[in-house]
N, C-alpha and C. Protein backbone atom coordinates (compact mmCIF):
# COMPACT_ATOMS: atom_id res chain seq x y z
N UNK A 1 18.14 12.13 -2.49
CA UNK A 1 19.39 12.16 -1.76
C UNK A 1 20.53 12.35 -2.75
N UNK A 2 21.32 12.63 -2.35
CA UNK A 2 22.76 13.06 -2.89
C UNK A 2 24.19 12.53 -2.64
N UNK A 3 25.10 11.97 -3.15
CA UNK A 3 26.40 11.81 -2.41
C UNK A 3 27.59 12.99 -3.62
N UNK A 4 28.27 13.36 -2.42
CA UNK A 4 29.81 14.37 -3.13
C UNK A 4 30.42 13.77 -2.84
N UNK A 5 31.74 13.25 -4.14
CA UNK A 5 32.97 12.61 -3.61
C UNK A 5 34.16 13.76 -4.78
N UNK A 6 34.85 14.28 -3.96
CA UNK A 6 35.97 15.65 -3.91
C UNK A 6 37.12 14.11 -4.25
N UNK A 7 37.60 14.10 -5.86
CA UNK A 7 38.62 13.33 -5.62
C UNK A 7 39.86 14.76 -6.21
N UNK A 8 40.34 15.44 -5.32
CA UNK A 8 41.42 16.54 -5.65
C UNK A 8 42.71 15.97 -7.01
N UNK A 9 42.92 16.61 -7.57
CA UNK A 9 42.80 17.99 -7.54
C UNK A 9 41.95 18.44 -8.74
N UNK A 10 41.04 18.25 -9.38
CA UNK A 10 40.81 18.33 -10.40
C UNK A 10 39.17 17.88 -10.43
N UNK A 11 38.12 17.01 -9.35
CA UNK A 11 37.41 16.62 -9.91
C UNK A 11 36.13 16.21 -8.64
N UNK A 12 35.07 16.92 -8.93
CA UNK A 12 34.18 16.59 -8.24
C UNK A 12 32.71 15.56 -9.00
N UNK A 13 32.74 15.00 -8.04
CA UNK A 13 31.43 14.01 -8.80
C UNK A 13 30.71 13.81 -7.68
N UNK A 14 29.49 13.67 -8.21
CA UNK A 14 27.85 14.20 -7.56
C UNK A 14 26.90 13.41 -8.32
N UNK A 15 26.69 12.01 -6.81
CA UNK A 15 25.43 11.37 -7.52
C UNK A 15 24.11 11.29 -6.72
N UNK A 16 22.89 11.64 -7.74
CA UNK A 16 21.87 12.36 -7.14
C UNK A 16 20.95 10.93 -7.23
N UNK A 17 20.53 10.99 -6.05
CA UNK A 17 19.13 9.44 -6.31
C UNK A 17 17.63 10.09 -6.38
N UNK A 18 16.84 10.19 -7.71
CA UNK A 18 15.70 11.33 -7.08
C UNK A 18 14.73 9.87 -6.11
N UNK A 19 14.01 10.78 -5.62
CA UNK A 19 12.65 9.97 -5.29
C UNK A 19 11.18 9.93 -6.31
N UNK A 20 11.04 9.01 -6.31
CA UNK A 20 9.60 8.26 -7.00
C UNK A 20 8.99 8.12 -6.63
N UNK A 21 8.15 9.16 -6.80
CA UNK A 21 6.15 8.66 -6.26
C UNK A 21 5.60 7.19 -6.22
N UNK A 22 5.48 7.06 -5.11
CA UNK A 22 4.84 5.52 -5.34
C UNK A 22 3.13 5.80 -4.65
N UNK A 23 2.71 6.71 -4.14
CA UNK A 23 1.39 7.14 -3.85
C UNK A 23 1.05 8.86 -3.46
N UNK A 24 -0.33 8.93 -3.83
CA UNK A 24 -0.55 10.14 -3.48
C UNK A 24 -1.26 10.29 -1.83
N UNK A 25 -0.92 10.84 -1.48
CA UNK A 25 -1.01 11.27 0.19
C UNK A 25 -1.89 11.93 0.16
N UNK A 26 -3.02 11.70 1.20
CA UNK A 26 -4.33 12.55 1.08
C UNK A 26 -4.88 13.14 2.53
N UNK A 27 -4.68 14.23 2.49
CA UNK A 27 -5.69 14.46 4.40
C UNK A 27 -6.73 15.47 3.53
N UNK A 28 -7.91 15.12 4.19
CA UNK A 28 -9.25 16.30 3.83
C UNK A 28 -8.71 16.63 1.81
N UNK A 29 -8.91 17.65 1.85
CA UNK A 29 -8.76 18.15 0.22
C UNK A 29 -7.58 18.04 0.06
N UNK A 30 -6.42 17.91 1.03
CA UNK A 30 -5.13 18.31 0.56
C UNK A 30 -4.16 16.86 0.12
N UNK A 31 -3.17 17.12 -0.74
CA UNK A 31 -2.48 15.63 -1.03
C UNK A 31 -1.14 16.40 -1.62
N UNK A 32 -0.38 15.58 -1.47
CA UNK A 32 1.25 15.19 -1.95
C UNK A 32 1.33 13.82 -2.05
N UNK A 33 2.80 14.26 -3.33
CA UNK A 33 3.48 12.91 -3.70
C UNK A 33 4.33 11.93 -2.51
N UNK A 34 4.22 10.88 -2.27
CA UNK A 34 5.04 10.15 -1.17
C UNK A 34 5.61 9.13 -2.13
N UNK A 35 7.53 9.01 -2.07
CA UNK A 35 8.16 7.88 -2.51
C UNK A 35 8.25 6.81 -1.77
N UNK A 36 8.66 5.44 -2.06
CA UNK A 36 8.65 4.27 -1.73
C UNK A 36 9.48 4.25 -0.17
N UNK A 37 10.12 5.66 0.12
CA UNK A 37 11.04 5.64 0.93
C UNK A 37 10.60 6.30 2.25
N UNK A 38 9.16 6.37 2.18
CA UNK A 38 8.01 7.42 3.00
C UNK A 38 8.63 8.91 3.41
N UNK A 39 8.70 8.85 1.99
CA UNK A 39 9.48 10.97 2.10
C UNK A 39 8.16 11.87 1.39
N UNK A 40 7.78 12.68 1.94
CA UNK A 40 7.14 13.53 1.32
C UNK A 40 7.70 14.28 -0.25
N UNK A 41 7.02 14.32 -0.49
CA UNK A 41 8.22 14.65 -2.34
C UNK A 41 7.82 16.16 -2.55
N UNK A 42 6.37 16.60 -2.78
CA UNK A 42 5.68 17.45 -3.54
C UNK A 42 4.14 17.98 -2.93
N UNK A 43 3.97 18.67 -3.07
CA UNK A 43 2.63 19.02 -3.11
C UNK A 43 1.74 18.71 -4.36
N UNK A 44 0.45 17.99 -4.44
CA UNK A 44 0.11 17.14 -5.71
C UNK A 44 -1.37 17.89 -5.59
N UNK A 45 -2.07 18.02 -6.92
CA UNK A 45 -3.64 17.99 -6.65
C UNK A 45 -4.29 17.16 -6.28
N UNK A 46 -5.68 17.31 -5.62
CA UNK A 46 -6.47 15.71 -5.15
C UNK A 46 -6.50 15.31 -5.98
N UNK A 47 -6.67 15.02 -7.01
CA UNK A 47 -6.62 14.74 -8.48
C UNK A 47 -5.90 14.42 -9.41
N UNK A 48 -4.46 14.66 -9.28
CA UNK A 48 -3.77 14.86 -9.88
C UNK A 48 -3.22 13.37 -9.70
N UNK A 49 -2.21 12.95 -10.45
CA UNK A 49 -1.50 10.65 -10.69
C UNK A 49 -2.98 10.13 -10.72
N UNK A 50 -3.88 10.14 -11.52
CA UNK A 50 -4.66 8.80 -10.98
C UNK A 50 -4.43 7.69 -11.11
N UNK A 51 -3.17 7.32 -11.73
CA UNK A 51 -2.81 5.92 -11.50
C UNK A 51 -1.94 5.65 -10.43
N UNK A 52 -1.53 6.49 -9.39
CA UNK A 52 -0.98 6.20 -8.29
C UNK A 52 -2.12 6.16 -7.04
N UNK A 53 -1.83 5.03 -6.46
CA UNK A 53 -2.61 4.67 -5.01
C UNK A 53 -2.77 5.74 -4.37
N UNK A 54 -3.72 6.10 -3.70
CA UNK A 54 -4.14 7.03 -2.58
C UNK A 54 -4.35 6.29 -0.98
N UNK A 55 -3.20 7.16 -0.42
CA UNK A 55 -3.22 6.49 1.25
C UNK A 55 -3.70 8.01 1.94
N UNK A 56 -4.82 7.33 2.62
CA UNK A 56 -5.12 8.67 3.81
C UNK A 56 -4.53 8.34 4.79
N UNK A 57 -4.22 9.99 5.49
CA UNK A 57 -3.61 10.00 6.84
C UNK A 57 -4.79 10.92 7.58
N UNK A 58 -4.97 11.23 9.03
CA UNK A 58 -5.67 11.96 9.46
C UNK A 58 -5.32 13.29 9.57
N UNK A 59 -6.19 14.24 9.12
CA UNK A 59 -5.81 15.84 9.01
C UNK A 59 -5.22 16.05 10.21
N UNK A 60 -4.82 15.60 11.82
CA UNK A 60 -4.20 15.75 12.54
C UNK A 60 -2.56 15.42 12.51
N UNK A 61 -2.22 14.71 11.73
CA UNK A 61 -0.90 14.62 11.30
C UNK A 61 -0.36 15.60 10.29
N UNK A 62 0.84 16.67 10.65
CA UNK A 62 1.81 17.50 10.22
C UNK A 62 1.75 16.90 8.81
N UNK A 63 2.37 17.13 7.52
CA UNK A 63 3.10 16.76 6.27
C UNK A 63 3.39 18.48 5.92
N UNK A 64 5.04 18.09 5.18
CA UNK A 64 5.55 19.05 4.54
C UNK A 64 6.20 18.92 4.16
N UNK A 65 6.66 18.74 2.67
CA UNK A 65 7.35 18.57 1.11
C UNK A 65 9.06 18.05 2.12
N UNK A 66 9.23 17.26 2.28
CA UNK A 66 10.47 16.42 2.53
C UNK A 66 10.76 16.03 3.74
N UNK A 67 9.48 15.62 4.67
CA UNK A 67 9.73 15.12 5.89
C UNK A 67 9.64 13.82 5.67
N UNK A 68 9.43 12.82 6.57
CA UNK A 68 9.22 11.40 6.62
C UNK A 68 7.89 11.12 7.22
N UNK A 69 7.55 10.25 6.77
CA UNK A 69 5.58 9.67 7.30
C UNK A 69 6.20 9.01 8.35
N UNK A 70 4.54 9.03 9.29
CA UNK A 70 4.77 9.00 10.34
C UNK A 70 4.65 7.17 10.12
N UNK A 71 5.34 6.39 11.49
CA UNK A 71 5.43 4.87 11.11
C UNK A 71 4.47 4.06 10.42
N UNK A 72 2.90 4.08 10.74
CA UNK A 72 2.53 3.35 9.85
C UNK A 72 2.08 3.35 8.73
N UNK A 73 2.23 5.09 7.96
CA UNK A 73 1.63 5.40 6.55
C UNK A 73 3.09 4.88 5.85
N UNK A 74 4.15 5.20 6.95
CA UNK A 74 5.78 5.04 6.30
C UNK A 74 5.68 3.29 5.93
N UNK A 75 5.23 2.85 6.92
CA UNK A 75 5.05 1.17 6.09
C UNK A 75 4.09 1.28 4.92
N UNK A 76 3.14 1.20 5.12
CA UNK A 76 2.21 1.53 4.23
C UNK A 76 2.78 1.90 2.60
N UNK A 77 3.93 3.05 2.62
CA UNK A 77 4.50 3.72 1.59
C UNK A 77 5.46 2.42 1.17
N UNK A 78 6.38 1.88 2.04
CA UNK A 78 7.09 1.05 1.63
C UNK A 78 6.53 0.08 0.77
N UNK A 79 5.53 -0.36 1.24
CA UNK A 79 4.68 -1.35 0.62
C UNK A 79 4.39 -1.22 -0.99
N UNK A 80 3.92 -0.02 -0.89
CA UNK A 80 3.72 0.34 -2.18
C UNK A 80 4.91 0.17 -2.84
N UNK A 81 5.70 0.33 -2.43
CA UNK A 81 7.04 0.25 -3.08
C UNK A 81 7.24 -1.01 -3.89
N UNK A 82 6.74 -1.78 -3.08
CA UNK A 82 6.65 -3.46 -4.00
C UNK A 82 5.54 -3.52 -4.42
N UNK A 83 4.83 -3.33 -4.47
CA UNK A 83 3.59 -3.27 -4.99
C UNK A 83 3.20 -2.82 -6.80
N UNK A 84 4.35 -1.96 -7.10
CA UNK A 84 3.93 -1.45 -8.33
C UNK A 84 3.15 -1.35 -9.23
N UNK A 85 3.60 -2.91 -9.40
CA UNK A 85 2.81 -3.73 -10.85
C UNK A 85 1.42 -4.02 -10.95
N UNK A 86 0.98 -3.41 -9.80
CA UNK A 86 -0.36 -4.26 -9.45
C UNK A 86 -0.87 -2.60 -9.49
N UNK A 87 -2.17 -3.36 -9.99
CA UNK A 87 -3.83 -1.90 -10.25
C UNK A 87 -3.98 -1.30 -9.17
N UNK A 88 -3.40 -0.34 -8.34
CA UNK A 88 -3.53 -0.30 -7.14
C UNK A 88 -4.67 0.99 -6.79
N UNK A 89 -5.98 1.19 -5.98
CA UNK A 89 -6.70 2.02 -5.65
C UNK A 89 -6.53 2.71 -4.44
N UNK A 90 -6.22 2.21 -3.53
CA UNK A 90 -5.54 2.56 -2.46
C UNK A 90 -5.26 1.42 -1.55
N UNK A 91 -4.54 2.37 -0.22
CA UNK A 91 -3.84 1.24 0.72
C UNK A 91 -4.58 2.14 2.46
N UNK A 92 -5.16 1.04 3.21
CA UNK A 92 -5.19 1.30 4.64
C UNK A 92 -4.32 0.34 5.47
N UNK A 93 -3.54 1.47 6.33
CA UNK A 93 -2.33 0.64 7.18
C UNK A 93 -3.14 1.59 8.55
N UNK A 94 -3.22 0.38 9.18
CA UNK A 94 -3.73 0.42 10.80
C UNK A 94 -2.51 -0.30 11.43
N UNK A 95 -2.93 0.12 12.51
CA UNK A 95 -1.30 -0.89 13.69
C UNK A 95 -1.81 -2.34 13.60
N UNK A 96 -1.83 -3.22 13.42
CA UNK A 96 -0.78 -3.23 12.42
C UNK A 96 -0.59 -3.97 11.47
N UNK A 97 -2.18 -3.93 10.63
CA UNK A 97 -2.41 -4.67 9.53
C UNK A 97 -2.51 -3.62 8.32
N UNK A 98 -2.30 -4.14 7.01
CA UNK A 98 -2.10 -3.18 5.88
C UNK A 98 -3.36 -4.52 5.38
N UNK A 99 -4.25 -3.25 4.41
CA UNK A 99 -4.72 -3.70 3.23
C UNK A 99 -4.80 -3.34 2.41
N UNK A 100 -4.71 -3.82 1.01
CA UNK A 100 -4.58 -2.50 -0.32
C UNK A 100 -5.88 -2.83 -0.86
N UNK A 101 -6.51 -1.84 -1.38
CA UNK A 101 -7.66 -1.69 -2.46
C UNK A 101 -7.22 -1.61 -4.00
N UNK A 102 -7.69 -2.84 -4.58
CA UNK A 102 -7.30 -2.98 -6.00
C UNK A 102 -7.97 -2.10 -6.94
N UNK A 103 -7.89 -1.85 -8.10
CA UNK A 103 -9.03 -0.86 -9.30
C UNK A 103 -10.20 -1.52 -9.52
N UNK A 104 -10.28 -2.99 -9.71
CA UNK A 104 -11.32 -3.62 -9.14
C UNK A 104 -12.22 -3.47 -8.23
N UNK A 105 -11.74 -2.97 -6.73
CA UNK A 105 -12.39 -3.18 -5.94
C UNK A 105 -12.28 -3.99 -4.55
N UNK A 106 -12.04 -5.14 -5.22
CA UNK A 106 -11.10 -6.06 -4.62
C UNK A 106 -10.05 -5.69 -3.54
N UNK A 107 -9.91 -6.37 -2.37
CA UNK A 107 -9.18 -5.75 -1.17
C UNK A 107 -8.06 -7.09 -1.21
N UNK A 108 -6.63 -6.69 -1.09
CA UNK A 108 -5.68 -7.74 -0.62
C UNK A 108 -5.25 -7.55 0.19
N UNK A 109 -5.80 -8.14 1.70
CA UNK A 109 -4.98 -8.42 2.88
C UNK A 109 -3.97 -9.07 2.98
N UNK A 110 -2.69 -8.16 4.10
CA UNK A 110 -2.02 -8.17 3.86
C UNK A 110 -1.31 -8.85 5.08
N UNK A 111 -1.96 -8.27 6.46
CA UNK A 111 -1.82 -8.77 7.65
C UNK A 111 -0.50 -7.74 8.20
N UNK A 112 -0.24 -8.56 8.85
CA UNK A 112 1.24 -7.89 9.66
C UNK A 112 2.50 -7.67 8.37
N UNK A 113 3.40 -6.72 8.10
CA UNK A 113 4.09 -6.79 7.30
C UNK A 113 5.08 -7.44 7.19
N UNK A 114 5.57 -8.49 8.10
CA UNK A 114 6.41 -9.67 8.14
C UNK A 114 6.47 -10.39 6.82
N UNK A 115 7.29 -10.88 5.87
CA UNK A 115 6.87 -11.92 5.05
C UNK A 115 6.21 -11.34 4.07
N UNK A 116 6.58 -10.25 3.53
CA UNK A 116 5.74 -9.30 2.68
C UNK A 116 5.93 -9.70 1.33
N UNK A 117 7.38 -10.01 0.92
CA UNK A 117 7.43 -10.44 -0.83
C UNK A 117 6.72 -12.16 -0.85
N UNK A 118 7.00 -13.01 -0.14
CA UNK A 118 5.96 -13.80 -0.17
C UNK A 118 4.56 -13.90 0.19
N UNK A 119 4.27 -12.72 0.97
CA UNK A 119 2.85 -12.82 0.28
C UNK A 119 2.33 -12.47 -0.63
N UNK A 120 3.31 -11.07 -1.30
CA UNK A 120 2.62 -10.95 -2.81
C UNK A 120 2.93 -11.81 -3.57
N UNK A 121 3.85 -12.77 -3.48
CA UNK A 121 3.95 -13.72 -5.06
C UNK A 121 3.06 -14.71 -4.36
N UNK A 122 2.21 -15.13 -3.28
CA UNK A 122 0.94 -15.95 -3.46
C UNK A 122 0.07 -15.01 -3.93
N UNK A 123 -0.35 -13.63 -3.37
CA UNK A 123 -1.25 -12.72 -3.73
C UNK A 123 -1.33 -12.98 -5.53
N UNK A 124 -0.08 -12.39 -6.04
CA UNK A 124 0.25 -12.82 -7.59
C UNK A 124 -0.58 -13.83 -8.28
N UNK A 125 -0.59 -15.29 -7.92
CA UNK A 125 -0.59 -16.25 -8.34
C UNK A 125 -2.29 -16.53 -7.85
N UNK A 126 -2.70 -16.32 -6.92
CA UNK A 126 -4.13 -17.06 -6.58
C UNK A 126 -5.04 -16.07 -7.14
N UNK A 127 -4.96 -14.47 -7.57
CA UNK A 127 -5.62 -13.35 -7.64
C UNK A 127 -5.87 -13.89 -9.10
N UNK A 128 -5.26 -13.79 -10.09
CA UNK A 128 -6.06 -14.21 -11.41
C UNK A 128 -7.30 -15.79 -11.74
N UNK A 129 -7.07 -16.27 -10.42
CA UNK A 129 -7.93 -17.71 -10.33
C UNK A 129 -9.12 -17.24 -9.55
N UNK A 130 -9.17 -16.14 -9.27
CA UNK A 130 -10.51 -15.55 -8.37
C UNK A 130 -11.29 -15.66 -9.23
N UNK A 131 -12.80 -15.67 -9.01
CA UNK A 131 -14.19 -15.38 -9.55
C UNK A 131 -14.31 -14.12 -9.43
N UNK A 132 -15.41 -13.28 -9.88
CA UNK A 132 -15.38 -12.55 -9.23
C UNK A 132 -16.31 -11.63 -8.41
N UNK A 133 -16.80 -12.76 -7.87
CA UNK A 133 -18.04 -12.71 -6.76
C UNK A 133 -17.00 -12.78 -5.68
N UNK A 134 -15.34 -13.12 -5.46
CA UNK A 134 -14.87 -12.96 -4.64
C UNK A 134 -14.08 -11.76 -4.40
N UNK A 135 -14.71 -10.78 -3.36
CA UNK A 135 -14.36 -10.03 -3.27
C UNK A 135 -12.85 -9.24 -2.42
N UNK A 136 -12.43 -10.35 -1.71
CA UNK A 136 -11.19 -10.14 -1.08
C UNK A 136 -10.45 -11.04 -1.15
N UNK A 137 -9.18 -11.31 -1.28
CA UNK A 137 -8.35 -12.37 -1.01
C UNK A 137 -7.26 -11.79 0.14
N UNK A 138 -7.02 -12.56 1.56
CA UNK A 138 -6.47 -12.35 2.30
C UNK A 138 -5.55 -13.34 2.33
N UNK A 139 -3.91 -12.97 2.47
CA UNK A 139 -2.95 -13.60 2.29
C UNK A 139 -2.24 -13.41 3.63
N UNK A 140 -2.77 -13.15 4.59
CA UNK A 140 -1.90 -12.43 5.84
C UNK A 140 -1.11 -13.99 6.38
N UNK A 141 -1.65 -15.21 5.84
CA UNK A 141 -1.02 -16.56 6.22
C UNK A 141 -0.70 -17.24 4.92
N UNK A 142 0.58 -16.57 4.37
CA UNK A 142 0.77 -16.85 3.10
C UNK A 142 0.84 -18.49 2.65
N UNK A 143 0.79 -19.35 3.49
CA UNK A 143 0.09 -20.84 3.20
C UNK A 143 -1.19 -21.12 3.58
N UNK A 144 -1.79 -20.22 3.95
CA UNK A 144 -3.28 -20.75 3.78
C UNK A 144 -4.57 -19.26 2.81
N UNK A 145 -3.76 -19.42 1.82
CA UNK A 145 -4.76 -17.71 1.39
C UNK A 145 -6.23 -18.08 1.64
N UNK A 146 -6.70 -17.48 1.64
CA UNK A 146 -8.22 -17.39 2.06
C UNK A 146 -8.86 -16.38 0.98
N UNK A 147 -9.97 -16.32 -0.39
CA UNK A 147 -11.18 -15.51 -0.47
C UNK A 147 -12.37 -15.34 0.05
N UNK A 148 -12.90 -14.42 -0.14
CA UNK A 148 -14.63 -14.20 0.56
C UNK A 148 -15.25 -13.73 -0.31
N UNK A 149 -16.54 -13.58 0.14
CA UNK A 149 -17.57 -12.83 -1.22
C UNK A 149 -18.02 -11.84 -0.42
N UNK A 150 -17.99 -11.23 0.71
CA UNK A 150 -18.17 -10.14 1.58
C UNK A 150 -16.79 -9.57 2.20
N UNK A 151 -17.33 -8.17 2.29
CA UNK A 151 -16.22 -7.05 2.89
C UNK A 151 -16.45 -7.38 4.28
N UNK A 152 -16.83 -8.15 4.97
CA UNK A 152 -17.47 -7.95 6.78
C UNK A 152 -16.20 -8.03 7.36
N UNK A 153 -15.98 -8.11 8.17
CA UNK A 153 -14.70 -8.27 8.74
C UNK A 153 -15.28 -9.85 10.07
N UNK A 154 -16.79 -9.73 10.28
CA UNK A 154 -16.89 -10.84 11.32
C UNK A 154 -17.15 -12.03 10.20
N UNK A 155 -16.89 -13.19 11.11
CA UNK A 155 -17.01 -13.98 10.59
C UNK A 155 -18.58 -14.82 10.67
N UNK A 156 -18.36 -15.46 9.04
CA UNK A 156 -19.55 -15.79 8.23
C UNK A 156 -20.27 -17.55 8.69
N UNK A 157 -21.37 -17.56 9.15
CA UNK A 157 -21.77 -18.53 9.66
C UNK A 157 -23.30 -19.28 9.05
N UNK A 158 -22.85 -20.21 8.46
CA UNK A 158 -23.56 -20.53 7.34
C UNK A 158 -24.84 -21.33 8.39
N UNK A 159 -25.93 -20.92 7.74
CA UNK A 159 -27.78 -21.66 8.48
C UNK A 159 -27.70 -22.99 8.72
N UNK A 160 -28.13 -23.51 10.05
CA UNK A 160 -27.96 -24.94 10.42
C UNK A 160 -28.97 -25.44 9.15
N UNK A 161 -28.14 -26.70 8.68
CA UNK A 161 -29.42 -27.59 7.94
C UNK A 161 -30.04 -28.53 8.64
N UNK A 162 -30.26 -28.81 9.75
CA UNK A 162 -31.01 -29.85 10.66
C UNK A 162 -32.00 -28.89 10.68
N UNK A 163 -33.24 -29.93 11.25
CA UNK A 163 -34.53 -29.31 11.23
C UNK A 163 -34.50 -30.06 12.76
N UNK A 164 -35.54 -29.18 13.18
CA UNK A 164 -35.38 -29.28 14.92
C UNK A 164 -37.25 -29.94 14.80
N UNK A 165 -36.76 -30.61 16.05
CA UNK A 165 -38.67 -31.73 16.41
C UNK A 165 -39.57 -30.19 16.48
């Protein structure tokens, strides 16, 4: 984006804000750069940032070098936006839970995007105390984080220990 301010008679000034890739955008083979601001930036190779996150969208959704993502890749993008600092592999935003995939492997749920900088500074803080047989840490109730040692999404129900007559 851009602002012109014409102060006459003598002087124009022009301040330009660029946009910053904060992930690469992927449908089928094709990808572009997306900033924190869910603007399309560039046309990118599949290949090309590998240290920027990869968010898929479905090859049925339009993209073209300076439109806006559609609402939930556009959260999704925002996210990344705070996200930086962190190893990031990619991000899935469904209606209307986000989860990011770490370089690890490791998945941080994220839940509804309500309450988002506090859940990353618990995300922050409990993620280096992981094992790492734990494979997800879900923060979507940023006072009660939760890890697992499975990707399942149902829940895990441990073998009765009673022995039956």
């Amino acid at each position: 984006s851009f602002e012109v301010d014409r102060s006459f008679p003598h002087t124009l000034s022009v301040v330009v804000v660029p946009e910053r890739p904060v992930a690469v955008l992927r449908s089928g083979d094709r990808a572009w750069l997306v900033s924190g601001r869910a603007r399309v930036i560039a046309l990118a190779g599949a290949r090309s940032h590998p240290r920027l996150p990869r968010l898929w969208i479905s090859r049925t959704v339009r993209v073209s070098p300076g439109a806006t993502l559609p609402d939930v890749q556009a959260r999704a993008a925002r996210v990344l936006s705070l996200l930086h600092e962190l190893p990031l592999r990619s991000v899935t935003a469904t209606r209307p839970q986000l989860t990011v995939v770490l370089r690890s492997g490791r998945e941080l749920r994220l839940g509804l995007p309500g309450g988002l900088r506090l859940k990353l500074a618990v995300a922050r803080r409990v993620l280096p105390l992981l094992t790492p047989e734990r494979l997800y840490l879900d923060v979507s109730v940023p006072g009660r984080p939760v890890a697992g040692t499975t990707l399942k999404s149902e829940v895990e129900v441990e073998p009765s220990r009673s022995t039956s007559p």
